[in-house]
Protein backbone atom coordinates (compact mmCIF):
# COMPACT_ATOMS: atom_id res chain seq x y z
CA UNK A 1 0.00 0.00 0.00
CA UNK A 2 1.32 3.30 -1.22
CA UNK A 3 0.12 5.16 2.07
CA UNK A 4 2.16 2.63 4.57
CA UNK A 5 4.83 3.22 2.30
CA UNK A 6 4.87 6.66 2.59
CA UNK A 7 5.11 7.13 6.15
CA UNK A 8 7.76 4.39 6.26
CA UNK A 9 5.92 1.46 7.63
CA UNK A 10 7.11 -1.70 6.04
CA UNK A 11 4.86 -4.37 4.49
CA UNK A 12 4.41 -7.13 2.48
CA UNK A 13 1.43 -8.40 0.63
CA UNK A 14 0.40 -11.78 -0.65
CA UNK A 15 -2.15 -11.93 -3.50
CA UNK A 16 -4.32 -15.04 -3.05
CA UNK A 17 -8.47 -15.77 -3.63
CA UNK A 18 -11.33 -13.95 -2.43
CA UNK A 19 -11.51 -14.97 1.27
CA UNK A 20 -14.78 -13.97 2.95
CA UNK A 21 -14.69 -16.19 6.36
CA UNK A 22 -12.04 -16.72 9.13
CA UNK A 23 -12.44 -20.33 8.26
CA UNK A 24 -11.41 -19.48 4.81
CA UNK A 25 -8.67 -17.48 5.38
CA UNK A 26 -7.10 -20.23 7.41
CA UNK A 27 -7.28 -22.73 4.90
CA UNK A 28 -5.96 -20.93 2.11
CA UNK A 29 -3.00 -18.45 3.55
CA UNK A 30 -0.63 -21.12 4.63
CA UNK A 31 2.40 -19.94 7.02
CA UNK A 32 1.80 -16.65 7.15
CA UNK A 33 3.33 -15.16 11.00
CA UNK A 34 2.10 -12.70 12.91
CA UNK A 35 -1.90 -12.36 14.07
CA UNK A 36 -4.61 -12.28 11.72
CA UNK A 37 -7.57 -10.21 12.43
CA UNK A 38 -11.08 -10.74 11.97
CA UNK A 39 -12.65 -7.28 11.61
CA UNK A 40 -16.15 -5.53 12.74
CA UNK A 41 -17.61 -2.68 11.25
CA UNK A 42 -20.61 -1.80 13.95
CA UNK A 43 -22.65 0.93 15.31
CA UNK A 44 -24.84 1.96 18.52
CA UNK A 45 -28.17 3.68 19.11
CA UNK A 46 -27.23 6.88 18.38
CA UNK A 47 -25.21 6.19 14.53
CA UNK A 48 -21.89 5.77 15.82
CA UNK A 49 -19.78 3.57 13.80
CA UNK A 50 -17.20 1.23 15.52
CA UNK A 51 -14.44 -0.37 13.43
CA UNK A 52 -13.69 -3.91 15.82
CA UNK A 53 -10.48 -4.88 14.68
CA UNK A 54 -9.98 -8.79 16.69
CA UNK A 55 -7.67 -11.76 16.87
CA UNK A 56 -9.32 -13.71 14.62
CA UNK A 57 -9.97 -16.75 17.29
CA UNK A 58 -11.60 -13.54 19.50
CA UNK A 59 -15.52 -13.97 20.11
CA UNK A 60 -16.81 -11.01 20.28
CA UNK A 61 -19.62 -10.28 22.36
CA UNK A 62 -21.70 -7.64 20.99
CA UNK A 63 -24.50 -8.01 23.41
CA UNK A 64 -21.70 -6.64 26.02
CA UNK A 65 -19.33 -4.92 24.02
CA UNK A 66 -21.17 -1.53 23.79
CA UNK A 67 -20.45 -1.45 27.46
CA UNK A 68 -16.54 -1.72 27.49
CA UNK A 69 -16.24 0.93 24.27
CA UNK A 70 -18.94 3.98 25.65
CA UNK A 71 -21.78 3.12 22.84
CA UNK A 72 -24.79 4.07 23.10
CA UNK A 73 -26.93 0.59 23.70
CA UNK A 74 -26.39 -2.44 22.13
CA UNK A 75 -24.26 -2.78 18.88
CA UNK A 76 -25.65 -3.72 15.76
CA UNK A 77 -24.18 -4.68 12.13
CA UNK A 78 -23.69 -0.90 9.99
CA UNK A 79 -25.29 -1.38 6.75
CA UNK A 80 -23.07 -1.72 3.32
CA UNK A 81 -23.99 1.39 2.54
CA UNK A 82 -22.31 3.19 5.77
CA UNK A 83 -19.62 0.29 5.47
CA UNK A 84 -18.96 2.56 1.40
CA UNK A 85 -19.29 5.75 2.67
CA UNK A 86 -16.93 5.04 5.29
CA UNK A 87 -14.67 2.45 4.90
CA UNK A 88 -14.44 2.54 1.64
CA UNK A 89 -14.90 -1.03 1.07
CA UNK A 90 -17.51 -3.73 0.53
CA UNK A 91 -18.83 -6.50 2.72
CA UNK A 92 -16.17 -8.94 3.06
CA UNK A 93 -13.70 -6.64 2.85
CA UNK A 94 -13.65 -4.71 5.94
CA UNK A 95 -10.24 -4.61 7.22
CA UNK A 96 -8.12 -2.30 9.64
CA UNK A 97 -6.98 -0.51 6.90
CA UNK A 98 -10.63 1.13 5.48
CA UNK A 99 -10.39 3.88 8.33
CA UNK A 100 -7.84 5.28 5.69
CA UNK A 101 -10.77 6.95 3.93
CA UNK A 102 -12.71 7.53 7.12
CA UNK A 103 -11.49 11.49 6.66
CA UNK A 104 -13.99 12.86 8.71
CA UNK A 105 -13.13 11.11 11.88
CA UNK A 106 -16.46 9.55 11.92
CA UNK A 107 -15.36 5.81 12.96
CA UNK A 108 -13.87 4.87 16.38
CA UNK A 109 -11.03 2.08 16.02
CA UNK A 110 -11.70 -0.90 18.64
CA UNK A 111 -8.35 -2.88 18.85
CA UNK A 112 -8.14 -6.00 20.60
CA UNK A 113 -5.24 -6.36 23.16
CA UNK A 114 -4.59 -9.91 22.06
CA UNK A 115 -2.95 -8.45 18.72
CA UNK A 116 -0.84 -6.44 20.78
CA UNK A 117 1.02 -9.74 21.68
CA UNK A 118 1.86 -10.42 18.24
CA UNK A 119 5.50 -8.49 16.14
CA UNK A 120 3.17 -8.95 13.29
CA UNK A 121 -0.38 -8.37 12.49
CA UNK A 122 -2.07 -9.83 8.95
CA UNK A 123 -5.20 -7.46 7.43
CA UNK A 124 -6.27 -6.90 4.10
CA UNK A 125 -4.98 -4.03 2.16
CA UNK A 126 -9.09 -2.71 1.34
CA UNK A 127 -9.19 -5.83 -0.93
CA UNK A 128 -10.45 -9.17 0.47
CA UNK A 129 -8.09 -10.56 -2.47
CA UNK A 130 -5.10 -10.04 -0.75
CA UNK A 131 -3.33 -9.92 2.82
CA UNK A 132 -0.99 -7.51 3.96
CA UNK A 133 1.66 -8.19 7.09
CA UNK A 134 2.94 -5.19 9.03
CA UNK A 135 4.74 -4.82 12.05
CA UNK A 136 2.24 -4.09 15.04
CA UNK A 137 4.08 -0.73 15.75
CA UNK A 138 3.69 -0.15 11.97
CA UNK A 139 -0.41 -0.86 12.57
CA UNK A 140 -0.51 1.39 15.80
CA UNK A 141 1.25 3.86 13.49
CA UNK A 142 -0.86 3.58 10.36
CA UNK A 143 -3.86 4.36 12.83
CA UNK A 144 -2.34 7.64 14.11
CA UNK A 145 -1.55 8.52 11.24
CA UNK A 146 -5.22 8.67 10.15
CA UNK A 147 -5.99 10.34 13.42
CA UNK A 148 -7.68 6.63 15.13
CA UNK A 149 -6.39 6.86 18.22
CA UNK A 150 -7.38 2.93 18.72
CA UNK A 151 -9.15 2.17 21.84
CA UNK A 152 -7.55 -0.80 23.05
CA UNK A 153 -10.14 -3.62 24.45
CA UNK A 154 -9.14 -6.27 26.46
CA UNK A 155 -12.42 -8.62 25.74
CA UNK A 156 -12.68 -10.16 29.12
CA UNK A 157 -13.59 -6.15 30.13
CA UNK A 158 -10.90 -3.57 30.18
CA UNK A 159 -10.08 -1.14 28.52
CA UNK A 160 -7.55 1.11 28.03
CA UNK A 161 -6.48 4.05 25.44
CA UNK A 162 -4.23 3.21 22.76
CA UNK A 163 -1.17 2.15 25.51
CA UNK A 164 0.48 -0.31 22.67
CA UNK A 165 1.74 -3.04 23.54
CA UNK A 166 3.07 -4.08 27.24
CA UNK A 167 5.78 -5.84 26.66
């Protein structure tokens, strides 16, 4: 991706198939280190959009969830539309990366702690055709950079802003 580029964050990216399910994307990527993400794209009551960005093996509760990231009442599925507008990207495709074109600052990054454990972290580059790798510094970077603070969610109920990794 030209923007990681850019601001010096080093990737790689593997073509493969279209990959739509965590199920698929582990039987078709091989070896490929680091964590691999499975990726929300919700919002509460009130409109807000959350992008949940999770260790793929992460259930995510979004009966509870709302709670541990300040939403307004239970979380529900955006629509493809809002998923467009914001993301830039399709269903199937949402990925850490879409908050790229989320200009406006209207989508609030969710990161799960668990990918803070990893060097590496595996999303697609806006294309569900294709998986990048990037250092998890490089990630946190890429998020500033955007201005997403990320609001790092431990799943079993804390929380705690954008801290990185802890060792």
């Amino acid at each position: 991706m030209t923007y990681l580029a850019e601001r010096s964050i080093e990737a790689t990216t593997i073509e493969h198939p279209a990959l739509f399910t965590v199920a698929e994307s582990q039987g078709l990527r091989g070896e490929i280190a680091g964590g691999h993400t499975k990726n929300l794209f919700v919002k509460d009551k009130k409109g807000r959009h959350f992008l949940v960005v999770a260790e793929e093996s992460r259930a995510v509760d979004l009966k509870s969830l709302h709670r541990l990231i300040g939403a307004q009442g239970r979380l529900s599925f955006a629509s493809a539309e809002a998923m467009m507008a914001l993301l830039g990207v399709e269903p199937g495709s949402v990925t850490a990366f879409g908050v790229l074109n989320d200009r406006a600052g209207q989508v609030t990054v969710v990161l799960d702690e668990g990918l803070l454990a990893h060097d590496m972290v595996n999303c697609h580059p806006l294309t569900n055709t294709a998986t990048t790798t990037v250092a998890t510094d490089g990630l946190m970077t890429f998020f500033r950079s955007t201005g997403h603070e990320p609001l790092v969610v431990r799943l079993d109920g804390e929380t705690d802003q954008g801290n990185g990794r802890d060792g």
